[in-house]
N, C-alpha and C. Protein backbone atom coordinates (compact mmCIF):
# COMPACT_ATOMS: atom_id res chain seq x y z
N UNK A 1 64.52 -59.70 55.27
CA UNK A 1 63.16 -59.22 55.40
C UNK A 1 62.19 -60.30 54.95
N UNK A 2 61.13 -60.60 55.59
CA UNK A 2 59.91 -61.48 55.34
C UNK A 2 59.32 -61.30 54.15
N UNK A 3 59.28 -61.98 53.27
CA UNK A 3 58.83 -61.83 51.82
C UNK A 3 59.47 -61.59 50.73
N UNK A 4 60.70 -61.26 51.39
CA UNK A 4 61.68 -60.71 50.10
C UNK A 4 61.41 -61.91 48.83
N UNK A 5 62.03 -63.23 49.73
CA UNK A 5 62.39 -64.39 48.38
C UNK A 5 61.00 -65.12 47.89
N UNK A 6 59.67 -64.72 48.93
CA UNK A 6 58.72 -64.62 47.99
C UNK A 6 58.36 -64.29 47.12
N UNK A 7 58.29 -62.81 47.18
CA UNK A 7 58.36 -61.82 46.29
C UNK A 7 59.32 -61.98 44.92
N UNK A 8 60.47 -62.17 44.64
CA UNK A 8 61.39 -63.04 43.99
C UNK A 8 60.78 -63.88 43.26
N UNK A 9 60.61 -65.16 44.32
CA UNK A 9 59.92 -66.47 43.36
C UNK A 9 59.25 -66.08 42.77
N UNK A 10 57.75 -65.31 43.27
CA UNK A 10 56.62 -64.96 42.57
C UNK A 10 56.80 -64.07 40.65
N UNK A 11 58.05 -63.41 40.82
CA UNK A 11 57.97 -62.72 39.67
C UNK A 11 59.20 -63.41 39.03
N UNK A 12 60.01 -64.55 39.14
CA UNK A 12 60.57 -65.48 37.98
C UNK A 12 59.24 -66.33 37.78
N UNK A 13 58.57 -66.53 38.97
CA UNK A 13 57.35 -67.68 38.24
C UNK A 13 56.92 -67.06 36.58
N UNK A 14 56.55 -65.70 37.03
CA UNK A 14 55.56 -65.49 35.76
C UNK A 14 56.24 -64.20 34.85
N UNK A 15 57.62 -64.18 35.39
CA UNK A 15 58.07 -63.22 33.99
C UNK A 15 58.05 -61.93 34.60
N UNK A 16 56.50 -61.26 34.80
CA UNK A 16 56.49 -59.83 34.79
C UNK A 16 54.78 -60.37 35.41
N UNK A 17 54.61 -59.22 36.04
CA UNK A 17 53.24 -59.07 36.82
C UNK A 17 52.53 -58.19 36.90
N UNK A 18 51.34 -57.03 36.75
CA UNK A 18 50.52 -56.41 37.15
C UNK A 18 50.18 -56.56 38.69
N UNK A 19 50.63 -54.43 38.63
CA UNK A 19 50.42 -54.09 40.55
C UNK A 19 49.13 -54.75 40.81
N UNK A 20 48.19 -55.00 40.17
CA UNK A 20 46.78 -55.43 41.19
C UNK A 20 47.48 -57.09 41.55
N UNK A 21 47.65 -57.75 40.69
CA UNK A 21 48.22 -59.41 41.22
C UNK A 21 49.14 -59.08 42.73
N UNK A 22 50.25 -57.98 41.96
CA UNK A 22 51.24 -57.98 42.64
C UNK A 22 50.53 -57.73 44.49
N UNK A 23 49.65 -56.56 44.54
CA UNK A 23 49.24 -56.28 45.52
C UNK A 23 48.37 -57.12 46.39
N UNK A 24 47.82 -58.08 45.30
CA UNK A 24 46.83 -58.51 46.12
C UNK A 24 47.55 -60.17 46.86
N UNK A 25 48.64 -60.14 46.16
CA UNK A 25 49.97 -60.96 47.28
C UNK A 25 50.66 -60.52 47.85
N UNK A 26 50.88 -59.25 47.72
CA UNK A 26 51.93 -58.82 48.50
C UNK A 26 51.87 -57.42 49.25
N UNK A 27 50.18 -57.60 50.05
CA UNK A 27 49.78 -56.09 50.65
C UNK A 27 51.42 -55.68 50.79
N UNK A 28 52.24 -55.91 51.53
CA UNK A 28 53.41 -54.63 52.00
C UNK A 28 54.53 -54.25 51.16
N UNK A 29 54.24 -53.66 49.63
CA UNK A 29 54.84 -53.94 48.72
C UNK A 29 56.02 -52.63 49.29
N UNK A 30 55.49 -52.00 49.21
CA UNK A 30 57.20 -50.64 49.27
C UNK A 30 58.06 -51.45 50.01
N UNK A 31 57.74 -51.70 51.36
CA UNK A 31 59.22 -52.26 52.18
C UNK A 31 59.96 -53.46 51.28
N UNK A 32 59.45 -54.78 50.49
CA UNK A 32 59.74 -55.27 49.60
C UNK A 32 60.63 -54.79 48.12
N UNK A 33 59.98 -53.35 47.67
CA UNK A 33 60.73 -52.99 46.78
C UNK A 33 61.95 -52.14 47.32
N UNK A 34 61.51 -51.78 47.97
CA UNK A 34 63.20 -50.96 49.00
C UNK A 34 63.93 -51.97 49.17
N UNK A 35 63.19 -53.71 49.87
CA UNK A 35 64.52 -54.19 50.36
C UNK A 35 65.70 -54.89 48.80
N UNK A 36 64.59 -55.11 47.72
CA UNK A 36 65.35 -55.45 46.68
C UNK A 36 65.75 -54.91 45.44
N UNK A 37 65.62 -53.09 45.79
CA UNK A 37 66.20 -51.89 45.16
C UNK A 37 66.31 -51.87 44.25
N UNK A 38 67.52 -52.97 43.08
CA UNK A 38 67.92 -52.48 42.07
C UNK A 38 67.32 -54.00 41.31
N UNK A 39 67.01 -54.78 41.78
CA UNK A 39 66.40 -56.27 41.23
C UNK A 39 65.06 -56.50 40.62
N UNK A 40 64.42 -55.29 41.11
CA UNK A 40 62.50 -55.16 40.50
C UNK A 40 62.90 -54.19 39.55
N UNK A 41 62.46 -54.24 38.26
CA UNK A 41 61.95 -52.87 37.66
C UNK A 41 60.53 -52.99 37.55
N UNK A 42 59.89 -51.67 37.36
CA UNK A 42 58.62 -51.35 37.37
C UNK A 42 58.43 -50.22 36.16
N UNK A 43 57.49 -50.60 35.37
CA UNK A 43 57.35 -50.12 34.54
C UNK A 43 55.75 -49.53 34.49
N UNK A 44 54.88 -49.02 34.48
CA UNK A 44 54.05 -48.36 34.97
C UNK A 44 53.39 -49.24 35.77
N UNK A 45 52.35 -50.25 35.25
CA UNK A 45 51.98 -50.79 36.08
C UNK A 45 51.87 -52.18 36.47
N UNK A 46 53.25 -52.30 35.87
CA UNK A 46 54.28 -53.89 35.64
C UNK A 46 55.65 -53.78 36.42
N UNK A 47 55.67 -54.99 37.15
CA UNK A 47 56.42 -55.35 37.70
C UNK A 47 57.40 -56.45 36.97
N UNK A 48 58.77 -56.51 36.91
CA UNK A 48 59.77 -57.64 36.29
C UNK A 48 60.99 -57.37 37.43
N UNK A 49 61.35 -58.84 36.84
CA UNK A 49 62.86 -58.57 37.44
C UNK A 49 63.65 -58.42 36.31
N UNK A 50 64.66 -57.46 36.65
CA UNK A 50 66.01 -57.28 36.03
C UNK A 50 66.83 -58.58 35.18
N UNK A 51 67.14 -59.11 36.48
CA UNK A 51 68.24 -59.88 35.86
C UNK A 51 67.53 -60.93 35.25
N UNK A 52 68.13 -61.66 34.34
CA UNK A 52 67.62 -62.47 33.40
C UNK A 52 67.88 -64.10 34.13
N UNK A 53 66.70 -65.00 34.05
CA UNK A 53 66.59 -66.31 34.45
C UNK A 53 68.06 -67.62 34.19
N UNK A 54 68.18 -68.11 35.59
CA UNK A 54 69.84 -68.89 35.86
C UNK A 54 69.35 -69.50 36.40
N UNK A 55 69.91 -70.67 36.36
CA UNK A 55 69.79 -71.60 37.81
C UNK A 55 70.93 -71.33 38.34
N UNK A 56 71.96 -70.75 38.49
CA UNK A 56 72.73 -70.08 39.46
C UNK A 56 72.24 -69.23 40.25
N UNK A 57 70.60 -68.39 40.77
CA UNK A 57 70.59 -67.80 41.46
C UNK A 57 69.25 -68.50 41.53
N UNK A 58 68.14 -68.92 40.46
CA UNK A 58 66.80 -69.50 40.26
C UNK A 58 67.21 -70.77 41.57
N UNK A 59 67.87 -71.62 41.10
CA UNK A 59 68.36 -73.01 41.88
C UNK A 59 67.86 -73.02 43.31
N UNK A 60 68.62 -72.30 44.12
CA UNK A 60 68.78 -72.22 45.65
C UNK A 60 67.89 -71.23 46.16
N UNK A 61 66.94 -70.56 44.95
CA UNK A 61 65.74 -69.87 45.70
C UNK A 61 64.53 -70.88 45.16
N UNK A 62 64.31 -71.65 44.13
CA UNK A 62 63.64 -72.84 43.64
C UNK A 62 63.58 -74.11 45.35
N UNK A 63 64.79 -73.82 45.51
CA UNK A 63 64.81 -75.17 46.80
C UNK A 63 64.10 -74.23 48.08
N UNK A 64 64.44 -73.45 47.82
CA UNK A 64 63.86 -72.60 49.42
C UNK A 64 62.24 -72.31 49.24
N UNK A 65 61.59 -72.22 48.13
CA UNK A 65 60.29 -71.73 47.72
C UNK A 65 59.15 -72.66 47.38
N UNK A 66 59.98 -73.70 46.74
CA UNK A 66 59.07 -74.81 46.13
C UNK A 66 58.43 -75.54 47.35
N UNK A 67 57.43 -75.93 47.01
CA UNK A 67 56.39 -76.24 47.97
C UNK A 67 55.28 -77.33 47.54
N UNK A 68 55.41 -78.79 48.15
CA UNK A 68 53.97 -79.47 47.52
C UNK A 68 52.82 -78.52 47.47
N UNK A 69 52.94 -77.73 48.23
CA UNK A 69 51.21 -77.31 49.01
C UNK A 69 51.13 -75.84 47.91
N UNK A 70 52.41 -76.14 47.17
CA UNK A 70 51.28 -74.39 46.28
C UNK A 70 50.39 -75.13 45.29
N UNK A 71 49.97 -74.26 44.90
CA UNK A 71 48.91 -74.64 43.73
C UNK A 71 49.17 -75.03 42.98
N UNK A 72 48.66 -76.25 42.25
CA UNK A 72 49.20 -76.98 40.96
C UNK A 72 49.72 -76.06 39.67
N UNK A 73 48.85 -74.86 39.18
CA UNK A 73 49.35 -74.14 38.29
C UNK A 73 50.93 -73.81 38.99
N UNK A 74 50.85 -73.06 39.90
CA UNK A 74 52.66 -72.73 40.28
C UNK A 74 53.44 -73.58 40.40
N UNK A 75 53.07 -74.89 40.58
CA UNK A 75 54.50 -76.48 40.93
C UNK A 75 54.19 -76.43 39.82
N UNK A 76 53.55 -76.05 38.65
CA UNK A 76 53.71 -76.83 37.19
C UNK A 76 54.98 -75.22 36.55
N UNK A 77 54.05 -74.36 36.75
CA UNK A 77 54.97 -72.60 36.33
C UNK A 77 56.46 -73.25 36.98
N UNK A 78 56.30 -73.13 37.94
CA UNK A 78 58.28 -73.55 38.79
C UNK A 78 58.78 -74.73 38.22
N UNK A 79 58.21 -75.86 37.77
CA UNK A 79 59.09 -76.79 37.17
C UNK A 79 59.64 -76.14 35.69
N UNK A 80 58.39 -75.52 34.98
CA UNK A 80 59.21 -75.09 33.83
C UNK A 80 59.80 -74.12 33.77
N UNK A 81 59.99 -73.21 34.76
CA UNK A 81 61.03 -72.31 34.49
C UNK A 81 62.33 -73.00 35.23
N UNK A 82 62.19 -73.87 36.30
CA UNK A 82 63.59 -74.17 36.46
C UNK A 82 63.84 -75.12 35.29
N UNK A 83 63.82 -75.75 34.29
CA UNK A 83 64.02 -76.23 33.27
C UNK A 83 64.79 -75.06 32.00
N UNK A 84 63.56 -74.10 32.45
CA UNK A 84 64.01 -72.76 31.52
C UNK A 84 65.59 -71.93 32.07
N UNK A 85 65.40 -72.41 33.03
CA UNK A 85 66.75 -71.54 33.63
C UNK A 85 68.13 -72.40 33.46
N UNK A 86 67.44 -74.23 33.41
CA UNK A 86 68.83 -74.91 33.28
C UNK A 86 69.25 -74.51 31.46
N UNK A 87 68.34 -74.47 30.76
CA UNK A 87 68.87 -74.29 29.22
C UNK A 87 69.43 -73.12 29.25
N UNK A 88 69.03 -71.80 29.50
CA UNK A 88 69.66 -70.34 29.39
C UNK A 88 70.94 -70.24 30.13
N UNK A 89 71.13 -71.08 31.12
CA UNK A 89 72.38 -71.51 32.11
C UNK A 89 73.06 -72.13 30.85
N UNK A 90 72.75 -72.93 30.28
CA UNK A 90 73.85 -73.91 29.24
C UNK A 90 74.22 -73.06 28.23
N UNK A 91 73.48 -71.82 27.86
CA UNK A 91 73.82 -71.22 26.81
C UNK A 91 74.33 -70.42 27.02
N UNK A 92 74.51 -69.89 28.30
CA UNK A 92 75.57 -68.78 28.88
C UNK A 92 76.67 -69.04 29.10
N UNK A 93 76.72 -70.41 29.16
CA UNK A 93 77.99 -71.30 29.41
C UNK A 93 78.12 -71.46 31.31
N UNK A 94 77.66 -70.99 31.60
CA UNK A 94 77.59 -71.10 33.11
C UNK A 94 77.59 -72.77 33.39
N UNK A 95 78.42 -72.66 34.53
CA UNK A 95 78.97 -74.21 35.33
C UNK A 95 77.74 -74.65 35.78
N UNK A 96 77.82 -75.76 35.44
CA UNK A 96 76.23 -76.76 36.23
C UNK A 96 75.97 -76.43 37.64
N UNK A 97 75.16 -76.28 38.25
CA UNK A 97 75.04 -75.91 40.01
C UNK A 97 75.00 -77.13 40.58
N UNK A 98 75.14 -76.99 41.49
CA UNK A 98 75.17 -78.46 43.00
C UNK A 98 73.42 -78.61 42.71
N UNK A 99 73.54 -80.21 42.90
CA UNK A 99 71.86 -80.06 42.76
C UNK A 99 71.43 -81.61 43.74
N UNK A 100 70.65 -81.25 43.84
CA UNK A 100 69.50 -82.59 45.01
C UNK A 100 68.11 -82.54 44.28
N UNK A 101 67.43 -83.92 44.64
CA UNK A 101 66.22 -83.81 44.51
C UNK A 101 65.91 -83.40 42.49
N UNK A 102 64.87 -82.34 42.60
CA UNK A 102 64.27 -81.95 41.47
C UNK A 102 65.48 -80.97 40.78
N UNK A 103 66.07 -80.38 41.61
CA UNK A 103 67.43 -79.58 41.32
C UNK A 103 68.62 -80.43 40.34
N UNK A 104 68.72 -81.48 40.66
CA UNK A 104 69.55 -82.36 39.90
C UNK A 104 68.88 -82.81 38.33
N UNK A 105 67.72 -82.67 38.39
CA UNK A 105 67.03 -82.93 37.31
C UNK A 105 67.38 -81.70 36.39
N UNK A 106 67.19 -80.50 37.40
CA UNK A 106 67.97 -79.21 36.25
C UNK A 106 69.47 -79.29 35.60
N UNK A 107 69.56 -79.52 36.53
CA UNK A 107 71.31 -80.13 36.21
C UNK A 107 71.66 -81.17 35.08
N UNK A 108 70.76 -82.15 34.84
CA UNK A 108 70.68 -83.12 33.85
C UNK A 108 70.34 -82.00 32.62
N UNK A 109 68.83 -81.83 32.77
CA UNK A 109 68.63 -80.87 31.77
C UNK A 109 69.49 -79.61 31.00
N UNK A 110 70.59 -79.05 32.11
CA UNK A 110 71.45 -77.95 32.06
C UNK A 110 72.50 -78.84 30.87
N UNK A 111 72.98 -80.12 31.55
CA UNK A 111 74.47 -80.63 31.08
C UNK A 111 73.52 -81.12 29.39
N UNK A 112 72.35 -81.43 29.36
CA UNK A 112 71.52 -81.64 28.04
C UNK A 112 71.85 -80.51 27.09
N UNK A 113 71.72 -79.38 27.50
CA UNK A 113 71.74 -78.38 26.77
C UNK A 113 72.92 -77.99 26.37
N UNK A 114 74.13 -77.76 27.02
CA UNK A 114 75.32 -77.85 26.75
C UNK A 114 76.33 -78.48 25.56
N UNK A 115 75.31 -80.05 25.79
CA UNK A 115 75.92 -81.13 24.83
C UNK A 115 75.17 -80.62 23.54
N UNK A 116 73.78 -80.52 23.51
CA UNK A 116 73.52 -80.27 22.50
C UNK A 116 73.74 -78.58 21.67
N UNK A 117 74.22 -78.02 22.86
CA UNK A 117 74.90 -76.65 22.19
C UNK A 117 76.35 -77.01 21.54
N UNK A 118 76.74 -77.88 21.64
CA UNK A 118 77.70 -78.42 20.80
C UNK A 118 77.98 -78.94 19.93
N UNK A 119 76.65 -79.25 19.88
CA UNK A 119 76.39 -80.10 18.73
C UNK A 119 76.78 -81.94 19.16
N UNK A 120 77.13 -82.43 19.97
CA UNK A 120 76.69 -83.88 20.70
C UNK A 120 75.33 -84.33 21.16
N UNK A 121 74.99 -84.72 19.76
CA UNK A 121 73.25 -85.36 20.18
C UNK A 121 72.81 -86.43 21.07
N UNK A 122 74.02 -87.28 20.88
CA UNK A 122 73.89 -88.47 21.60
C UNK A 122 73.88 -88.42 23.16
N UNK A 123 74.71 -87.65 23.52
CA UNK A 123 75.24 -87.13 24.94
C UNK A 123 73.92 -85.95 25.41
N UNK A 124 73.40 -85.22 24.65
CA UNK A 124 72.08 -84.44 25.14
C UNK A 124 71.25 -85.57 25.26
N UNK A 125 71.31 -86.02 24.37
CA UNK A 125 70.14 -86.84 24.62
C UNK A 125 69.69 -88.20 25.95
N UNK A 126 70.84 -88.60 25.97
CA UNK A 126 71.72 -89.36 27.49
C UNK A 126 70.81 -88.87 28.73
N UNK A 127 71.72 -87.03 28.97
CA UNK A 127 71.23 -86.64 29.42
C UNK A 127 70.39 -86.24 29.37
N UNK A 128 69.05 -85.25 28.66
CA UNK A 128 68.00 -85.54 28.86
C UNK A 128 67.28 -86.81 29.82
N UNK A 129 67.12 -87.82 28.78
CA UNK A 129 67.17 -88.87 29.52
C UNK A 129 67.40 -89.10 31.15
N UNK A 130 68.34 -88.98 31.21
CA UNK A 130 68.47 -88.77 32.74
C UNK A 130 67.78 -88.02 33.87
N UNK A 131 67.61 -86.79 32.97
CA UNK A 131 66.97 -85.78 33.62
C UNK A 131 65.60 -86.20 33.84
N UNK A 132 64.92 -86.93 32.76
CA UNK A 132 63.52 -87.73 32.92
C UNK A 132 63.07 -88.55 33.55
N UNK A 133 64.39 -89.72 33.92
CA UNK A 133 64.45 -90.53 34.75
C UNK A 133 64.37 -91.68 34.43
């Protein structure tokens, strides 16, 4: 359905949203919340998603969504949550994802977090590094 992984991006961008934001992006909201049923909760007049931020699922909707042409506040919101999603990925222990481009940079950042969840500073820090460029 058209909008679904909009709809998606839009509410990892910012956490949780108010129906007026929500609506005033997304006039055709019911067919949207039908098509992604159990993934929105709504709480009176807040919108979130369920599942909690990964770059196992953030990743490959980050590559499909990201866009020079959005607005600087959102390419700045989407870089730091895919950053946010590579650390919560490292602390879940979850496997690094396939990555290209800005995606690989999560991946640096992911394998950063890991090392330094281990307590290897030198090796977070490497990576980091890497991830910076």
């Amino acid at each position: 359905m058209e909008g679904v992984e909009a709809f998606l991006f839009f509410l990892a961008l910012r956490g949780e949203a108010r129906r007026e934001e929500v609506r005033a992006r997304f006039p055709k909201l019911v067919p949207l919340l039908k098509a992604l049923d159990q993934e929105v909760e709504v709480q009176g007049e807040t919108f979130r998603l369920r599942k909690p931020l990964r770059l196992s699922w953030f990743a490959p909707l980050f590559q499909r969504e990201y866009s020079p042409l959005l607005p600087e506040e959102e390419r700045t919101l989407a870089l730091e949550r895919l950053l946010e999603a590579a650390h919560l990925s490292a602390q879940e222990g979850e496997p690094p994802a396939e990555a290209e481009g800005l995606l690989r940079v999560a991946r640096a950042f992911q394998e950063g977090s890991q090392a330094l969840l281990r307590g290897a500073y030198r090796e977070a820090l490497h990576r980091y590094g890497e991830g910076l460029g």
